[in-house]
N, C-alpha and C. Protein backbone atom coordinates (compact mmCIF):
# COMPACT_ATOMS: atom_id res chain seq x y z
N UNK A 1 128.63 181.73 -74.55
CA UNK A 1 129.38 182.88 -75.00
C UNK A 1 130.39 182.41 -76.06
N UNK A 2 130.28 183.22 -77.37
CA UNK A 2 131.36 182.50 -78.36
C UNK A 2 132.81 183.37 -78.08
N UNK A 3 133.67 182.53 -78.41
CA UNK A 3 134.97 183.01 -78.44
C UNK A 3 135.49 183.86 -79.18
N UNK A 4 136.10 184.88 -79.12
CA UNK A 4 136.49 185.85 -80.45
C UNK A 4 138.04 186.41 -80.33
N UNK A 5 138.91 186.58 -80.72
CA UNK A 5 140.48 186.76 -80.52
C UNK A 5 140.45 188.02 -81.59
N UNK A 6 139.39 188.37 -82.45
CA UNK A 6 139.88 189.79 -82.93
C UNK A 6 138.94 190.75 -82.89
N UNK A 7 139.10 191.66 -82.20
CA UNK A 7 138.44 192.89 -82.32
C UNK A 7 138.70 194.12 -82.87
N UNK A 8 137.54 194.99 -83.43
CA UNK A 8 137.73 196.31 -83.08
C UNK A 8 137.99 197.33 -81.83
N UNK A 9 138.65 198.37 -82.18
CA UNK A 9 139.04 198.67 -81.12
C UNK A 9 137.79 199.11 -80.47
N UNK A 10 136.67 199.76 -81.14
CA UNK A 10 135.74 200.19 -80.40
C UNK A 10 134.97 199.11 -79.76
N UNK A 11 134.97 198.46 -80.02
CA UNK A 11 134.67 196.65 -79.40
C UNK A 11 135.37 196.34 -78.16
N UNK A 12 136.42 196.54 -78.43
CA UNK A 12 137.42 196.08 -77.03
C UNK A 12 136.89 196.99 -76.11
N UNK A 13 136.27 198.51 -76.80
CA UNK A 13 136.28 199.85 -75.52
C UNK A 13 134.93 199.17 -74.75
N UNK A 14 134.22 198.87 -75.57
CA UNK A 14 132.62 198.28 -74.72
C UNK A 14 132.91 197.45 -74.44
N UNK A 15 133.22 196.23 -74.60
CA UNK A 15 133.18 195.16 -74.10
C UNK A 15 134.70 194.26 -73.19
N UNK A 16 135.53 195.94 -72.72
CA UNK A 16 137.13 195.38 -72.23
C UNK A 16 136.77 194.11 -71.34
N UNK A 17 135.78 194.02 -70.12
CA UNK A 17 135.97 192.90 -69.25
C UNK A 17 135.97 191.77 -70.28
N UNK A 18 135.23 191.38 -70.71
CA UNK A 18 135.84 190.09 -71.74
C UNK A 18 136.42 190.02 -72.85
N UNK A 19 136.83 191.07 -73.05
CA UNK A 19 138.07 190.97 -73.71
C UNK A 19 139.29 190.36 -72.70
N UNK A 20 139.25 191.41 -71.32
CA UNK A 20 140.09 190.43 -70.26
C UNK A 20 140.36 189.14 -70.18
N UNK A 21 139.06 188.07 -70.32
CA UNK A 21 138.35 187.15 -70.09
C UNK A 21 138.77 186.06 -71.34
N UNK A 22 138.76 186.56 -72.55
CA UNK A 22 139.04 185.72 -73.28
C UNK A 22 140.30 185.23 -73.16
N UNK A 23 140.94 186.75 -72.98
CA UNK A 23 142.77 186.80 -73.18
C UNK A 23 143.32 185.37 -72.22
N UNK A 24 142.68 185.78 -71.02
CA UNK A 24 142.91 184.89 -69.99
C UNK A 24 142.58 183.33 -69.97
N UNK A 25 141.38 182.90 -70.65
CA UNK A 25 140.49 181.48 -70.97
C UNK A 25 141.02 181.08 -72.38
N UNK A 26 140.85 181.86 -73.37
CA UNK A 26 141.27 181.39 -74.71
C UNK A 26 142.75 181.61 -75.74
N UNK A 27 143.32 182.91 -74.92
CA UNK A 27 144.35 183.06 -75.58
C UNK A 27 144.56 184.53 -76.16
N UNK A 28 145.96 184.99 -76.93
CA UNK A 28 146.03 185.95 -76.86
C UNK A 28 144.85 186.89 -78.22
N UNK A 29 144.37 187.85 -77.64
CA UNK A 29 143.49 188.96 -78.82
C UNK A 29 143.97 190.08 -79.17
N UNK A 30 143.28 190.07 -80.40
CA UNK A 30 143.96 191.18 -81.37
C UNK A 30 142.74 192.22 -81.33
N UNK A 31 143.37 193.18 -80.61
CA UNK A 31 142.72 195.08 -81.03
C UNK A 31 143.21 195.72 -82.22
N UNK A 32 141.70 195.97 -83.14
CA UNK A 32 142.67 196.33 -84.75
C UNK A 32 141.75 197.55 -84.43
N UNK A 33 143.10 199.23 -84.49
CA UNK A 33 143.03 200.18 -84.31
C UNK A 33 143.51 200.52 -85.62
N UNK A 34 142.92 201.76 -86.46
CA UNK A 34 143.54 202.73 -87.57
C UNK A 34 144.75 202.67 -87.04
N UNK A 35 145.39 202.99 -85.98
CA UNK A 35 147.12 202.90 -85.96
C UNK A 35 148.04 201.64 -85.82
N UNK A 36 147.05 200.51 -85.91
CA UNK A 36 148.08 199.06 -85.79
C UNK A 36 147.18 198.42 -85.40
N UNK A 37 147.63 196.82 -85.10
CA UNK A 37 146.94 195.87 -84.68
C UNK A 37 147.90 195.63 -83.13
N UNK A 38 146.96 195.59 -82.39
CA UNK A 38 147.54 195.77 -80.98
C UNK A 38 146.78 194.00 -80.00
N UNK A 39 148.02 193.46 -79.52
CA UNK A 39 148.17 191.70 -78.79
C UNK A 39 147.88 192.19 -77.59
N UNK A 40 146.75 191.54 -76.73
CA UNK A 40 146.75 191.83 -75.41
C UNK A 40 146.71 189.98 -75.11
N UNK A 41 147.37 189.50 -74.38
CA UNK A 41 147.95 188.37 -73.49
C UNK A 41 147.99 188.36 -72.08
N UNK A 42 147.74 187.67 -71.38
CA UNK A 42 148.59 187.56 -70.10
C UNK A 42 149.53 186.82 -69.97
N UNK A 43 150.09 188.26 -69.33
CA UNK A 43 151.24 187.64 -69.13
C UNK A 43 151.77 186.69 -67.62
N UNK A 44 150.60 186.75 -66.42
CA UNK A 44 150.99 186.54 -64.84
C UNK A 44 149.29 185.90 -64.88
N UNK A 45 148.90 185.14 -64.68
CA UNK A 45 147.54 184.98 -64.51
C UNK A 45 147.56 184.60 -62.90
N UNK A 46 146.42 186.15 -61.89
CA UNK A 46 147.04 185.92 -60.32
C UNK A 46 145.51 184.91 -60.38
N UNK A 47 145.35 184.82 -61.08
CA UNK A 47 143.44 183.91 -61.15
C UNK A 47 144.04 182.42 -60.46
N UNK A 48 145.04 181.80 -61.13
CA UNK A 48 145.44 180.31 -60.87
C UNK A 48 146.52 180.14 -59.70
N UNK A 49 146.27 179.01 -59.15
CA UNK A 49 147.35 179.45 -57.85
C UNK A 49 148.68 179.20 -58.33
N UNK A 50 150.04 179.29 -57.49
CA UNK A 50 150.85 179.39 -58.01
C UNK A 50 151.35 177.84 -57.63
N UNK A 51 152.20 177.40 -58.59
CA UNK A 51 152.30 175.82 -59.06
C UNK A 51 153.01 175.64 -57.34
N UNK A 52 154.29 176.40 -56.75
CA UNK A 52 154.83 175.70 -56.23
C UNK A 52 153.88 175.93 -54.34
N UNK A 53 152.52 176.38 -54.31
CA UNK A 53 152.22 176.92 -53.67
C UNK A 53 150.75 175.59 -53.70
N UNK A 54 150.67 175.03 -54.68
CA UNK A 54 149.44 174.41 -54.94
C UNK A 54 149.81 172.99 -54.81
N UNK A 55 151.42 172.59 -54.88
CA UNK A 55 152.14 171.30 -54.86
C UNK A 55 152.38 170.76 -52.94
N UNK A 56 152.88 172.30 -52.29
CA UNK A 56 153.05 172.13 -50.93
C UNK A 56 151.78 172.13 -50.16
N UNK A 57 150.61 172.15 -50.89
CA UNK A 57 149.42 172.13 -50.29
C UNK A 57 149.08 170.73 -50.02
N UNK A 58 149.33 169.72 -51.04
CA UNK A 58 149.10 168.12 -51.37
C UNK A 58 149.93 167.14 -51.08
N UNK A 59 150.93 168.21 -50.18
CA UNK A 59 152.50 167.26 -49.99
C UNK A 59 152.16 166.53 -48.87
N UNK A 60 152.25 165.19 -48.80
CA UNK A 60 151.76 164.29 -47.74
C UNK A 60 152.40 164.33 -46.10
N UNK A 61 151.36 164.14 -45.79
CA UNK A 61 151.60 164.64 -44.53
C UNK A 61 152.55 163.82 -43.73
N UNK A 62 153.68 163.97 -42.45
CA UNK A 62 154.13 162.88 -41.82
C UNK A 62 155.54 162.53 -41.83
């Protein structure tokens, strides 16, 4: 699957799950609408665990 960071908006409408997908794996994408160019990012990614939740998992035991 190639990477793409700019779309049309009618692009983003068919294809939103990876648009999700990129935002999330590659970085932030641009929706270019007749009314602006519109940044979708994440901003919370709940996909990755959370650092201080993934550190007390490995904390040695004893």
């Amino acid at each position: 699957m190639d990477s793409k960071d700019i779309w049309s908006a009618n692009d983003a409408q068919q294809e939103f799950d990876r648009v999700l997908e990129q935002a999330r794996n590659v970085g932030p994408q641009e929706i270019d609408d007749p009314t602006g160019i519109y940044v979708l990012k994440v901003k919370l990614d709940r996909t990755r665990p959370d650092a201080a939740q993934f550190l007390a998992k490995r904390a040695p035991k004893g």
